[in-house]
Protein backbone atom coordinates (compact mmCIF):
# COMPACT_ATOMS: atom_id res chain seq x y z
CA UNK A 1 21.48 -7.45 2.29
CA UNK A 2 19.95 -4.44 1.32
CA UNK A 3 16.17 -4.42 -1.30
CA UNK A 4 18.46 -2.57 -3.58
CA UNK A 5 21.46 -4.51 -3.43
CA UNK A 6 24.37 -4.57 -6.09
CA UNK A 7 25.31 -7.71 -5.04
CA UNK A 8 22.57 -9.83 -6.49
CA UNK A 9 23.68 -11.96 -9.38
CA UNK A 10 22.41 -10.19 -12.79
CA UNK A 11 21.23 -14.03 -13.60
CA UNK A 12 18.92 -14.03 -11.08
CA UNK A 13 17.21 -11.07 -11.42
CA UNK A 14 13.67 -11.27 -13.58
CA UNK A 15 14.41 -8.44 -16.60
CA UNK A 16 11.62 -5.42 -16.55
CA UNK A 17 11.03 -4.14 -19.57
CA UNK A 18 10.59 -0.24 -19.18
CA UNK A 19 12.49 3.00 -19.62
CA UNK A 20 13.97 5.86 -17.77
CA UNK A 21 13.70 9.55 -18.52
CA UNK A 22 16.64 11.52 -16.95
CA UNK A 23 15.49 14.65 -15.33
CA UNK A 24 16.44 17.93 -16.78
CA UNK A 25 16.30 20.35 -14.20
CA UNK A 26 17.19 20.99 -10.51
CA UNK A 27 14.48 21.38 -7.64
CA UNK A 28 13.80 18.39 -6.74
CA UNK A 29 14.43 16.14 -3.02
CA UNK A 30 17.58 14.44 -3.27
CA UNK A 31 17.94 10.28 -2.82
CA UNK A 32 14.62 10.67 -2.69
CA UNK A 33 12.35 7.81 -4.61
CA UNK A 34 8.45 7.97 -5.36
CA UNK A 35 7.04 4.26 -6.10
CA UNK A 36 3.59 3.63 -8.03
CA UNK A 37 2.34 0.42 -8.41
CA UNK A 38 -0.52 0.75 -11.10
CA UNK A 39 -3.18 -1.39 -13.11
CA UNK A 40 -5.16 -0.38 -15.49
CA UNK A 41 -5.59 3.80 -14.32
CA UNK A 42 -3.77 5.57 -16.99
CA UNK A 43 -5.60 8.86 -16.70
CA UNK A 44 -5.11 8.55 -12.41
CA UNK A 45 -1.17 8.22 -13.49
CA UNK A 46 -1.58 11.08 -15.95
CA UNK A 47 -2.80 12.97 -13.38
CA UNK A 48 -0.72 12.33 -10.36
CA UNK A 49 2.62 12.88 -12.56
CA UNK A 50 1.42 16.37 -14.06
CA UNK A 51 0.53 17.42 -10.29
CA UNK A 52 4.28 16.65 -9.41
CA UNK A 53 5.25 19.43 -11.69
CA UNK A 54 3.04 21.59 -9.74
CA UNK A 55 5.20 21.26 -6.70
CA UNK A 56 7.99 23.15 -5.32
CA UNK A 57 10.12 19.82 -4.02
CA UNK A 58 8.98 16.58 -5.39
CA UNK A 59 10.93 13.11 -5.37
CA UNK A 60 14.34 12.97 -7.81
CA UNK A 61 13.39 10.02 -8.65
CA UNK A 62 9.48 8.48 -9.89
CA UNK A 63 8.91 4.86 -10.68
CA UNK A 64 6.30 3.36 -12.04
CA UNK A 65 5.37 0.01 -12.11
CA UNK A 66 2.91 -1.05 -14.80
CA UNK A 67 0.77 -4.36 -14.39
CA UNK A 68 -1.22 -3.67 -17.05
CA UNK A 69 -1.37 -5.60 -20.37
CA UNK A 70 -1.11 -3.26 -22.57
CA UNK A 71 1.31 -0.58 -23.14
CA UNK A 72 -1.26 2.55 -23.61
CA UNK A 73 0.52 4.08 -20.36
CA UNK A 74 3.98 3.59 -20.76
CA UNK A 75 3.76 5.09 -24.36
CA UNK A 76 1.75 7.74 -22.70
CA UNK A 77 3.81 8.80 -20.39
CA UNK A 78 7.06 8.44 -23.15
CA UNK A 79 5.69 11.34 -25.11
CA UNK A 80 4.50 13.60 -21.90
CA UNK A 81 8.23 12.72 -20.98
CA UNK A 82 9.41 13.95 -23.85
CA UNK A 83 7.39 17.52 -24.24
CA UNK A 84 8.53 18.20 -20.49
CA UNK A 85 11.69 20.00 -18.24
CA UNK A 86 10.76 17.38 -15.56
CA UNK A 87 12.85 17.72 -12.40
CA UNK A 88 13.07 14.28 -11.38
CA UNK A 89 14.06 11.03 -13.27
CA UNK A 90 10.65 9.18 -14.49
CA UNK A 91 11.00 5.56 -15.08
CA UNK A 92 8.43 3.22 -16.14
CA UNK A 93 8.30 -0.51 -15.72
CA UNK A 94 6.01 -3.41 -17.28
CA UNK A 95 5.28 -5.85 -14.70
CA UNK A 96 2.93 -9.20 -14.08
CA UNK A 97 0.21 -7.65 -12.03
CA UNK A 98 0.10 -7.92 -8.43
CA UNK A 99 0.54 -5.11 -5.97
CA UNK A 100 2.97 -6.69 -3.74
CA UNK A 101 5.00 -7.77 -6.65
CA UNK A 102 4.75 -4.29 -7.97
CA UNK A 103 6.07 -2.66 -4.91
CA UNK A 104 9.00 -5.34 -4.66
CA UNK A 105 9.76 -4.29 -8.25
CA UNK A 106 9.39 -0.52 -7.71
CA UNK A 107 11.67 -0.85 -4.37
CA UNK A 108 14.81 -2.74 -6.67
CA UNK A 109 14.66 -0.53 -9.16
CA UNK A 110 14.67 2.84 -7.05
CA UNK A 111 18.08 4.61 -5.53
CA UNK A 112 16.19 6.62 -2.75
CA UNK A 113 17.48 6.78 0.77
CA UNK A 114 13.73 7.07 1.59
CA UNK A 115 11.26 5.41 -0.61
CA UNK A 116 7.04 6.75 -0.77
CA UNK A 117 4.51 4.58 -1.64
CA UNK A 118 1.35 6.48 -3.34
CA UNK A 119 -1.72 5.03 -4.67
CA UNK A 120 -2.03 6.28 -8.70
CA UNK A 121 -5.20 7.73 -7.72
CA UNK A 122 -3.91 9.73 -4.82
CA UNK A 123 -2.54 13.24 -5.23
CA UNK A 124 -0.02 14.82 -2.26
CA UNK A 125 -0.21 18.75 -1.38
CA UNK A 126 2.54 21.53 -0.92
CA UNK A 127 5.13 19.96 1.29
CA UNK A 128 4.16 16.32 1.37
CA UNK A 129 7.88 15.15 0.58
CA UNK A 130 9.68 17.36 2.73
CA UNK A 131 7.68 17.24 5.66
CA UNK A 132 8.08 13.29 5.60
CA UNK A 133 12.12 13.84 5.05
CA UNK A 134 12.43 15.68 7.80
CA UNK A 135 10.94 13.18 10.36
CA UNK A 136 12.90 10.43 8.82
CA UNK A 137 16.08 12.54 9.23
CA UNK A 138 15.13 13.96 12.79
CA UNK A 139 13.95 10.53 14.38
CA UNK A 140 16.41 7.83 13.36
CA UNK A 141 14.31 5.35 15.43
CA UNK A 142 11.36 5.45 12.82
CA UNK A 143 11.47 3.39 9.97
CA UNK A 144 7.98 4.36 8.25
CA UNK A 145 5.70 7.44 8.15
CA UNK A 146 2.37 7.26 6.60
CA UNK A 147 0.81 10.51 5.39
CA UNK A 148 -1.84 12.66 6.45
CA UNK A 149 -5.04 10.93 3.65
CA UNK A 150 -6.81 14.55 5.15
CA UNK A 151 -10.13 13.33 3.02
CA UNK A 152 -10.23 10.03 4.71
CA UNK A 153 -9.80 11.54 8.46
CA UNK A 154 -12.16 12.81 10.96
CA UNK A 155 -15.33 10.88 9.52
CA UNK A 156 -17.86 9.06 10.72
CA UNK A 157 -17.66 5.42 11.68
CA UNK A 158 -19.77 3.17 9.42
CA UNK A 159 -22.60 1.64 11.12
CA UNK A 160 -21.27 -1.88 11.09
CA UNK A 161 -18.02 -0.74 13.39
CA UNK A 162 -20.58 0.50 16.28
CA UNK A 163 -22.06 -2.44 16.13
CA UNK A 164 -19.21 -4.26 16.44
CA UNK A 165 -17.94 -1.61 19.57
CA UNK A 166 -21.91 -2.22 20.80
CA UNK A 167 -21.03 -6.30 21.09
CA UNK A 168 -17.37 -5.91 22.62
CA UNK A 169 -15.59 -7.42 18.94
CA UNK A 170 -13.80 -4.35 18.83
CA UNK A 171 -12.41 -2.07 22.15
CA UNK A 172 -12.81 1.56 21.89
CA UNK A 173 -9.04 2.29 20.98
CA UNK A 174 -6.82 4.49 19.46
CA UNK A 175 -7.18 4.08 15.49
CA UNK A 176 -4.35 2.56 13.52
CA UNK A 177 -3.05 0.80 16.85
CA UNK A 178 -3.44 -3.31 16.68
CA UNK A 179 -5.83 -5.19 18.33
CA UNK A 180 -4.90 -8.93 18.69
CA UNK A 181 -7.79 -10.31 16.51
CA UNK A 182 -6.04 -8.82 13.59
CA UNK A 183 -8.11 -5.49 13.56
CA UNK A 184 -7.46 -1.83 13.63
CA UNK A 185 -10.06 1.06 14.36
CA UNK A 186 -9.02 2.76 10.79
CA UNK A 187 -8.07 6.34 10.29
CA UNK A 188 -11.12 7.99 9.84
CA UNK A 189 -11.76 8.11 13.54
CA UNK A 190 -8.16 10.49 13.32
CA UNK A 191 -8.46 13.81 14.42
CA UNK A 192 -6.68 16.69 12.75
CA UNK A 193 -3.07 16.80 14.49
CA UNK A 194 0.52 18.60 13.94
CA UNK A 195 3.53 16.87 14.17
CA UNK A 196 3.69 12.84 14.27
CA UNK A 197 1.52 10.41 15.88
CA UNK A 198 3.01 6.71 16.93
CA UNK A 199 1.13 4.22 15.50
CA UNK A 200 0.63 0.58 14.43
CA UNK A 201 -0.63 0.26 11.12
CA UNK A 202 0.28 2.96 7.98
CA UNK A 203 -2.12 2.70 4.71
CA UNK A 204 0.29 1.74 2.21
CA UNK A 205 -1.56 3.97 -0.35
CA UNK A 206 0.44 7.15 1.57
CA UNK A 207 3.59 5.62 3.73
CA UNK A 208 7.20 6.49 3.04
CA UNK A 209 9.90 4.04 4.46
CA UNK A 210 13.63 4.14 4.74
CA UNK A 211 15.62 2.04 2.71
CA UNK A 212 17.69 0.19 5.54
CA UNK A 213 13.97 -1.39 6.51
CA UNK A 214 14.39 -3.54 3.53
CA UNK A 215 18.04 -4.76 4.91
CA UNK A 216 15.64 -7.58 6.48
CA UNK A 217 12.40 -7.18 5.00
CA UNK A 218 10.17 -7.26 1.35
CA UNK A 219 6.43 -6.79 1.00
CA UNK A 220 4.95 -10.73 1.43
CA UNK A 221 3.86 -12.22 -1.61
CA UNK A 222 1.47 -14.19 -0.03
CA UNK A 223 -0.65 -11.23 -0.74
CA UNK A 224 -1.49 -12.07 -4.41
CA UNK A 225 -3.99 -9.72 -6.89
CA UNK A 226 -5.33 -6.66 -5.11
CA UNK A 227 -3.71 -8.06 -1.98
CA UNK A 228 -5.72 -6.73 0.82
CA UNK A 229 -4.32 -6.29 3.87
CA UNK A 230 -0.69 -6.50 2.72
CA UNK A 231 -0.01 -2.65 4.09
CA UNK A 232 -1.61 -3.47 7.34
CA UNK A 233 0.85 -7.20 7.41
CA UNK A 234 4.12 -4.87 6.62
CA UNK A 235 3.04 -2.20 9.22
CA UNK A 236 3.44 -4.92 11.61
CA UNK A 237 6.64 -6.57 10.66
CA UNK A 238 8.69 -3.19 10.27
CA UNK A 239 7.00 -2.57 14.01
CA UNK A 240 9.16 -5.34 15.07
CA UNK A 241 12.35 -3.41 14.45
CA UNK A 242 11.38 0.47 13.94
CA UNK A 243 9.22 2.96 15.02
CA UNK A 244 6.40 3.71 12.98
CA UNK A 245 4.41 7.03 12.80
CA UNK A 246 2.27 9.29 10.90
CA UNK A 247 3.07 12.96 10.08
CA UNK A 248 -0.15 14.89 10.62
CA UNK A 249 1.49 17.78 8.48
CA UNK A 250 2.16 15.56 5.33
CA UNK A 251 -1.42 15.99 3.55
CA UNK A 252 -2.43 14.09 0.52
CA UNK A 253 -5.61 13.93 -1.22
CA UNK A 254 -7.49 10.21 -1.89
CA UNK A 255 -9.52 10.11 -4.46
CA UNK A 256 -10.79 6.23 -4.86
CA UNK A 257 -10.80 4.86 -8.70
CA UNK A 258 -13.47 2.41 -9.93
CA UNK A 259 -10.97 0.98 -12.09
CA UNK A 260 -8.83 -2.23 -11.08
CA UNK A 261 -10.57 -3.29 -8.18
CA UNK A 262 -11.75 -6.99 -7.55
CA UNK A 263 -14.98 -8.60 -7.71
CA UNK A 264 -17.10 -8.59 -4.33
CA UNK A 265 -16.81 -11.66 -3.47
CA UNK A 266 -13.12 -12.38 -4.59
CA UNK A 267 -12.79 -9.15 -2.36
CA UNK A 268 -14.84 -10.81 0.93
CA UNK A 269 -12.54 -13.76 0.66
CA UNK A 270 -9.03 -12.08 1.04
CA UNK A 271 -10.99 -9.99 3.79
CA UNK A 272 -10.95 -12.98 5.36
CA UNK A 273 -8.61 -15.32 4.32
CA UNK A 274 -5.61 -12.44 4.44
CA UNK A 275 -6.92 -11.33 7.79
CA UNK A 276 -6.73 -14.93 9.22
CA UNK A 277 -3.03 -15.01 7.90
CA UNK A 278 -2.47 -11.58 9.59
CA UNK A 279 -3.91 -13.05 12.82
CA UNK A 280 -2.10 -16.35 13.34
CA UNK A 281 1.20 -14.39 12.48
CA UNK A 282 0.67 -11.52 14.93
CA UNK A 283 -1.31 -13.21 17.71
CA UNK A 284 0.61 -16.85 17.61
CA UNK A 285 -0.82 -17.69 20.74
CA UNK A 286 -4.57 -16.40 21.30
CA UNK A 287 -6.31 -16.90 24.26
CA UNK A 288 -9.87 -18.55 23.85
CA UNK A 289 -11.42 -15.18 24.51
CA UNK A 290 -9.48 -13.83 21.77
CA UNK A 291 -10.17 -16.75 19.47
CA UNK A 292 -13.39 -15.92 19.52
CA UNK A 293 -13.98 -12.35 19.12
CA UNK A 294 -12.27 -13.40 16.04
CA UNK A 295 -14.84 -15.78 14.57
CA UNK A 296 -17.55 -13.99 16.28
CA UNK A 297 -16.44 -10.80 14.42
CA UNK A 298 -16.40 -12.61 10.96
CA UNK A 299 -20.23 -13.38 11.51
CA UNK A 300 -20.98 -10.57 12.40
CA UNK A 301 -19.61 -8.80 9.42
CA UNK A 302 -21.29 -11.77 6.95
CA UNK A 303 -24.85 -10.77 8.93
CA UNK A 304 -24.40 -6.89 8.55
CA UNK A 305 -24.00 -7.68 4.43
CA UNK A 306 -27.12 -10.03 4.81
CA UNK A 307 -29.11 -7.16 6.67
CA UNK A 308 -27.84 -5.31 3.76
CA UNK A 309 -28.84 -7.22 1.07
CA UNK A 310 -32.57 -8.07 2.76
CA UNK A 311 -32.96 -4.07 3.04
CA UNK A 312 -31.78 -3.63 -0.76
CA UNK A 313 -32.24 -7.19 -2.63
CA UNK A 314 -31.64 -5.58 -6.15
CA UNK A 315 -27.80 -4.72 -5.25
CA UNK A 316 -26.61 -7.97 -5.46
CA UNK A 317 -22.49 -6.74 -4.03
CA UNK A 318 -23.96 -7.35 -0.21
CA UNK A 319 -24.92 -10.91 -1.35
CA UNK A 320 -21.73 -11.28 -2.94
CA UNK A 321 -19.33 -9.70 -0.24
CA UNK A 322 -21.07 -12.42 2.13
CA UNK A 323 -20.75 -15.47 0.17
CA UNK A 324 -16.91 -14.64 -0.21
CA UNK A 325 -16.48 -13.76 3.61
CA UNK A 326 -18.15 -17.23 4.31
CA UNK A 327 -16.54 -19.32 2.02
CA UNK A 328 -13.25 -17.77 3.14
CA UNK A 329 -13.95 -18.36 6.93
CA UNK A 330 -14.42 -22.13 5.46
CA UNK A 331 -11.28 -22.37 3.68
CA UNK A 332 -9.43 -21.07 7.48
CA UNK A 333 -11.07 -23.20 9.08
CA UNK A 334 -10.32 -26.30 6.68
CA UNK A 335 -6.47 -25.20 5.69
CA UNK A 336 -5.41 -22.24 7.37
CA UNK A 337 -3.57 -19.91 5.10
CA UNK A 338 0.35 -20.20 5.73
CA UNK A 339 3.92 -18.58 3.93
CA UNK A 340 7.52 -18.92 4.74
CA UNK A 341 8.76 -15.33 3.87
CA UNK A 342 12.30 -16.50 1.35
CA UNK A 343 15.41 -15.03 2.27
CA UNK A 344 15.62 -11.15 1.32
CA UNK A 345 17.20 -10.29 -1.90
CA UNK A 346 17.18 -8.46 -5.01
CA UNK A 347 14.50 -9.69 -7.59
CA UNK A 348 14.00 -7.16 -10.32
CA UNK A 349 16.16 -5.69 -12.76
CA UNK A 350 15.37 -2.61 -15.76
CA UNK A 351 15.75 -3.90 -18.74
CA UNK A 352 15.16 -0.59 -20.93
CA UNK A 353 13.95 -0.38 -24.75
CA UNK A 354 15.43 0.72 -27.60
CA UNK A 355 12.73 2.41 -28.83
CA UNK A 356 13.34 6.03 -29.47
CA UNK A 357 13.77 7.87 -26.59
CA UNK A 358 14.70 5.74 -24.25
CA UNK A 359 17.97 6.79 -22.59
């Protein structure tokens, strides 16, 4: 049954309530579907929907998924709506806040054949879209390709991660490829590259995946709030039936918000907690080596924000970052974190205003 279906009954889908803006002009990537889940960023929004203008192919179709309380962005983007030609249908979407939830509501309201995921505060360059088409079109096999975050490549490791090479936690790998303790070397150790790259893990702030992935699959809502992790946990469960890759060609700018992130130490705990969920998922049986470059790895990442904290005691976010990585080592240890994924289905319906210019 597809994410999309048309066979879900209307009873059982949760109402939206949004709007939809029909384009008014050609130009634009057919069956093609742009998903933003956002909270609390209205200028990031602003500014990643004006830049789509900018751009000789964009999506036919942008969706975006609102979790915050109030309506300042969807009436926002109503009257930009309104004073543009825009060549792709915009539709916005209140939602309860919570990325996964957000994404599962973008992906049942979109009509793509292949759907992108951007974060509202990233902006793609000249030929983002197309470039990921074409792979998806050329290579059957692949069911995701993540995008080129060119800002976010070819940097320097942070301290902590040659540490952890220094003590054996972590092999010297390729980045983005899985390591059975539930880790990744991340994608700033990347190099420049044309063409696509296989790899493990996409950042779900840049991916685009094709619509018969969600046949069998949904984003986990085990991953509640800010959900960390949840792009690294759906990396791995498409893996188990596609291909997944990243198009060195298909660049897109990061540029990291302040707004609408959590608290440290809420933060340390889903490091933890989310990873351990990751882990017993992924690596169902780990050996007793494995085991513990696991724990060993979570106190060495609780001592690296204590060494941080002793060198600067008046930033209290090292201190805070620790106490929720411990606590949430506690709480695995105690209760592991489990979820039953339900069966796939439909969830989310568009239930659109009557306000004016709705359509």
């Amino acid at each position: 049954m597809s994410g999309n279906s048309d066979t879900a009954d209307p009873k059982e889908l949760q109402s939206l309530p949004g709007w939809r803006h029909e384009r008014a002009k050609p130009g634009a990537i057919e069956k093609c579907s742009l998903i933003v889940a956002t909270y609390h960023r209205p200028s990031e929004v602003m500014k990643l929907v004006n830049h789509l203008l900018t751009l000789a192919a964009p999506p036919d179709e942008v969706i975006i998924v609102d979790g915050s309380p109030d309506l300042a962005l969807g009436d926002q983007l109503r009257q930009w709506a309104s004073g543009e030609l825009l060549p792709f249908t915009l539709i916005y979407a209140e939602s309860s806040a919570g990325l996964t939830r957000q994404r599962n509501a973008g992906l049942d309201l979109s009509t793509g054949r292949y759907l992108f995921w951007l974060d509202d505060d990233a902006i793609p360059l000249k030929g983002y879209f197309s470039t990921i088409c074409k792979v998806l079109e050329q290579e059957p096999s692949i069911g995701a390709v993540a995008g080129c975050i060119i800002n976010e490549i070819n940097r320097p490791l942070l301290a902590r991660f040659k540490v952890r090479f220094a003590l054996g936690l972590i092999p010297r790998m390729q980045p983005m490829m899985y390591f059975p303790t539930a880790m990744c070397i991340p994608r700033c150790a990347l190099k420049p590259f044309h063409g696509i790259k296989m790899m493990d893990v996409f950042p779900g702030g840049a991916v685009a995946i094709r619509r018969q992935v969600f046949d069998h699959e949904r984003f986990s809502e085990f991953f509640q709030g800010y959900s960390q992790g949840e792009d690294f946990e759906m990396s791995l469960r498409i893996r188990r039936r596609w291909k997944v890759a990243c198009a060195g060609d298909a660049h897109v700018v990061h540029n990291p918000a302040t707004g609408g992130r959590p608290p440290r130490f809420a933060k340390g705990m889903m490091e933890v907690v989310n990873r351990h969920f990751i882990w017993t998922r992924y690596t169902p049986k780990p050996s007793l080596r494995i085991r513990l470059l696991f724990w060993a790895d979570v106190q060495v990442l609780i001592a690296a924000d204590l060494a941080a904290f002793a060198t600067r005691p008046w930033r209290l976010s090292s201190l805070c970052h620790a106490a929720g990585l411990a606590i949430g080592a506690m709480r695995c240890m105690i209760r592991p974190p489990s979820y039953e994924e339900p069966p796939v289905r439909r969830q989310f319906a568009l239930q659109c205003s009557a306000r004016k210019g709705a359509q």
